[in-house]
Protein backbone atom coordinates (compact mmCIF):
# COMPACT_ATOMS: atom_id res chain seq x y z
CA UNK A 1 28.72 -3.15 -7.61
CA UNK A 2 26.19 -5.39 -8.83
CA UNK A 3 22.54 -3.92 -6.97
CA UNK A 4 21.35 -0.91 -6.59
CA UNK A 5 17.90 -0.44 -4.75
CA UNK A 6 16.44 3.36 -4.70
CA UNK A 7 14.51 3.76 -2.26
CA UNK A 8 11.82 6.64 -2.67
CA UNK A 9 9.36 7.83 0.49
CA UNK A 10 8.21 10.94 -0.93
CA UNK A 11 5.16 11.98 -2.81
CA UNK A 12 5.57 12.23 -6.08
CA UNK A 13 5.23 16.03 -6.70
CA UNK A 14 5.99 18.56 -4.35
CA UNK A 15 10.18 18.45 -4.90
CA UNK A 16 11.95 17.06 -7.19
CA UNK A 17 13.13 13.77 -5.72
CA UNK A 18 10.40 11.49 -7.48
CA UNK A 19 11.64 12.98 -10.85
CA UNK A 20 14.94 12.44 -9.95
CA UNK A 21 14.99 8.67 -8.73
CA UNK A 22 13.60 7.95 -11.51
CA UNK A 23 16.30 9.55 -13.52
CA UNK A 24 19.24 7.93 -11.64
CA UNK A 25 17.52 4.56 -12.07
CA UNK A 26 17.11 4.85 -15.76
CA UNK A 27 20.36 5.99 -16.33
CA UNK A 28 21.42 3.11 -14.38
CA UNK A 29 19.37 -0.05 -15.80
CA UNK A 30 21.75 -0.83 -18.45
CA UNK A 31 24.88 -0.81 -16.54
CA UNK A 32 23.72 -3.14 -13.05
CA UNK A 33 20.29 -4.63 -11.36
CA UNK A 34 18.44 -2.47 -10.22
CA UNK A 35 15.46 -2.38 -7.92
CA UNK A 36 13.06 0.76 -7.25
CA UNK A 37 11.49 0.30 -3.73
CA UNK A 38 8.30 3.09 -3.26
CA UNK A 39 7.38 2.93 0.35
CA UNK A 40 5.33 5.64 2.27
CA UNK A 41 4.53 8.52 0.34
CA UNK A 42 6.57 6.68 -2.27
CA UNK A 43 3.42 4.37 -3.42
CA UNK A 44 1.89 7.20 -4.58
CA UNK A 45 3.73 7.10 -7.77
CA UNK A 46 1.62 4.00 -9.19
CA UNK A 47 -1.61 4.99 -9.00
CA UNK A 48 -2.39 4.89 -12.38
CA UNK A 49 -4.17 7.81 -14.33
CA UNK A 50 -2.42 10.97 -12.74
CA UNK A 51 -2.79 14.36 -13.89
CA UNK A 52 -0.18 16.61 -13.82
CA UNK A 53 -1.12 18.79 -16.53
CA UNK A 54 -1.94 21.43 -13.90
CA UNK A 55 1.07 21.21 -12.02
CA UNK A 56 3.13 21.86 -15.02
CA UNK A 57 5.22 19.24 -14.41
CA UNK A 58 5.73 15.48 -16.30
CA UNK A 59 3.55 12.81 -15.72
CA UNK A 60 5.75 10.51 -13.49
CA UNK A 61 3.15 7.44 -13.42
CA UNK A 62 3.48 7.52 -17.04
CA UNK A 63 7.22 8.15 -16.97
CA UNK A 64 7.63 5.30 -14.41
CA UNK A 65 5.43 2.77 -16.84
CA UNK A 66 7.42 3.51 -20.13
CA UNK A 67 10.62 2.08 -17.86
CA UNK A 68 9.00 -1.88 -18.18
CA UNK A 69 12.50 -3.55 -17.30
CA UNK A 70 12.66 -1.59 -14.45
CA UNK A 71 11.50 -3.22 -11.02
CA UNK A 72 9.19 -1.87 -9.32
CA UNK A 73 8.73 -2.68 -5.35
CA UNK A 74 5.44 -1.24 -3.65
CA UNK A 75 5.51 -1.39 -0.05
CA UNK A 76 1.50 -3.10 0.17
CA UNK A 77 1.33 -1.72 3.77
CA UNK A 78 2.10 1.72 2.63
CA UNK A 79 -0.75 1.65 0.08
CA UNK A 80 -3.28 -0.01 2.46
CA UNK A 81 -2.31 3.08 4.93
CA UNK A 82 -2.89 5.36 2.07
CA UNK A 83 -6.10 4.29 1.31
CA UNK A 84 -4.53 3.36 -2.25
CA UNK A 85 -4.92 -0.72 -2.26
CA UNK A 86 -8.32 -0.41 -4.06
CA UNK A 87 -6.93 2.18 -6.66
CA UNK A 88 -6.13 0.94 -9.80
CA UNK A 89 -2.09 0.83 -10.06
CA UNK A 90 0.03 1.23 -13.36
CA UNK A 91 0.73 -2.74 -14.41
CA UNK A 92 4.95 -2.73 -14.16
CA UNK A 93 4.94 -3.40 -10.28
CA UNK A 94 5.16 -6.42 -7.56
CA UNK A 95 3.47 -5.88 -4.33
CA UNK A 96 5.30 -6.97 -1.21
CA UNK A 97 5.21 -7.23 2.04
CA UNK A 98 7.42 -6.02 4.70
CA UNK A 99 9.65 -9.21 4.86
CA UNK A 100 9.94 -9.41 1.17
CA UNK A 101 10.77 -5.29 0.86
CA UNK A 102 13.32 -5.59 3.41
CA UNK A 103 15.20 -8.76 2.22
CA UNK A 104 15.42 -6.80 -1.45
CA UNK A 105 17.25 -3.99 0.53
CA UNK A 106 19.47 -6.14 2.29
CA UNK A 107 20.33 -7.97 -0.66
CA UNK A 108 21.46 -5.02 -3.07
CA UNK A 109 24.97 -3.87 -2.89
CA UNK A 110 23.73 -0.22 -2.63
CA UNK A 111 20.83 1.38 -0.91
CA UNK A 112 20.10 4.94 -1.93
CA UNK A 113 17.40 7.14 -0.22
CA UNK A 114 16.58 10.28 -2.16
């Protein structure tokens, strides 16, 4: 296997599959391409300046940004539904549309949906 694309539609606190995607596609950039795709929900995880001090629970914007070689697929629909496409976004991300989100699925070896 060459690809991997995550795929993550959940907010990003709540459970523990934001913190957990990221994980598995840290532990994996060294070893193949990979591609994180946030859609729904997912987008969430790029607004910048989240506080999850109150939550007790790691920052995963900040997490996210401190992985730079990682790439980073927002769904732009998903953060136009969201009300999120005038927020400001953490920097390490490509917008895309549905054609261009799909075609990055279809063109990984591996999908994974957490």
């Amino acid at each position: 296997m060459e690809s991997v694309f995550y795929l993550l539609d959940t907010a990003p606190y709540g459970s523990e599959k934001s913190f957990g995607t990221l994980n598995a596609a840290a532990v994996s950039l060294d070893r193949i391409d990979v591609t994180l795709g946030l859609y729904g929900d997912g987008v969430y995880l790029v607004a910048a300046g989240q506080d999850s001090t109150e939550l007790g629970l790691p920052n995963l914007s900040d997490i996210l940004y401190s992985y730079g070689e990682l790439k980073v697929l927002v769904h732009e629909l998903s953060l136009v539904e969201r009300g999120l496409f005038e927020e400001t976004l953490i920097e390490t991300i490509e917008l895309v549309d549905e054609e261009d989100f799909l075609e990055a699925m279809e063109s990984s070896d591996c999908v994974i949906l957490f």
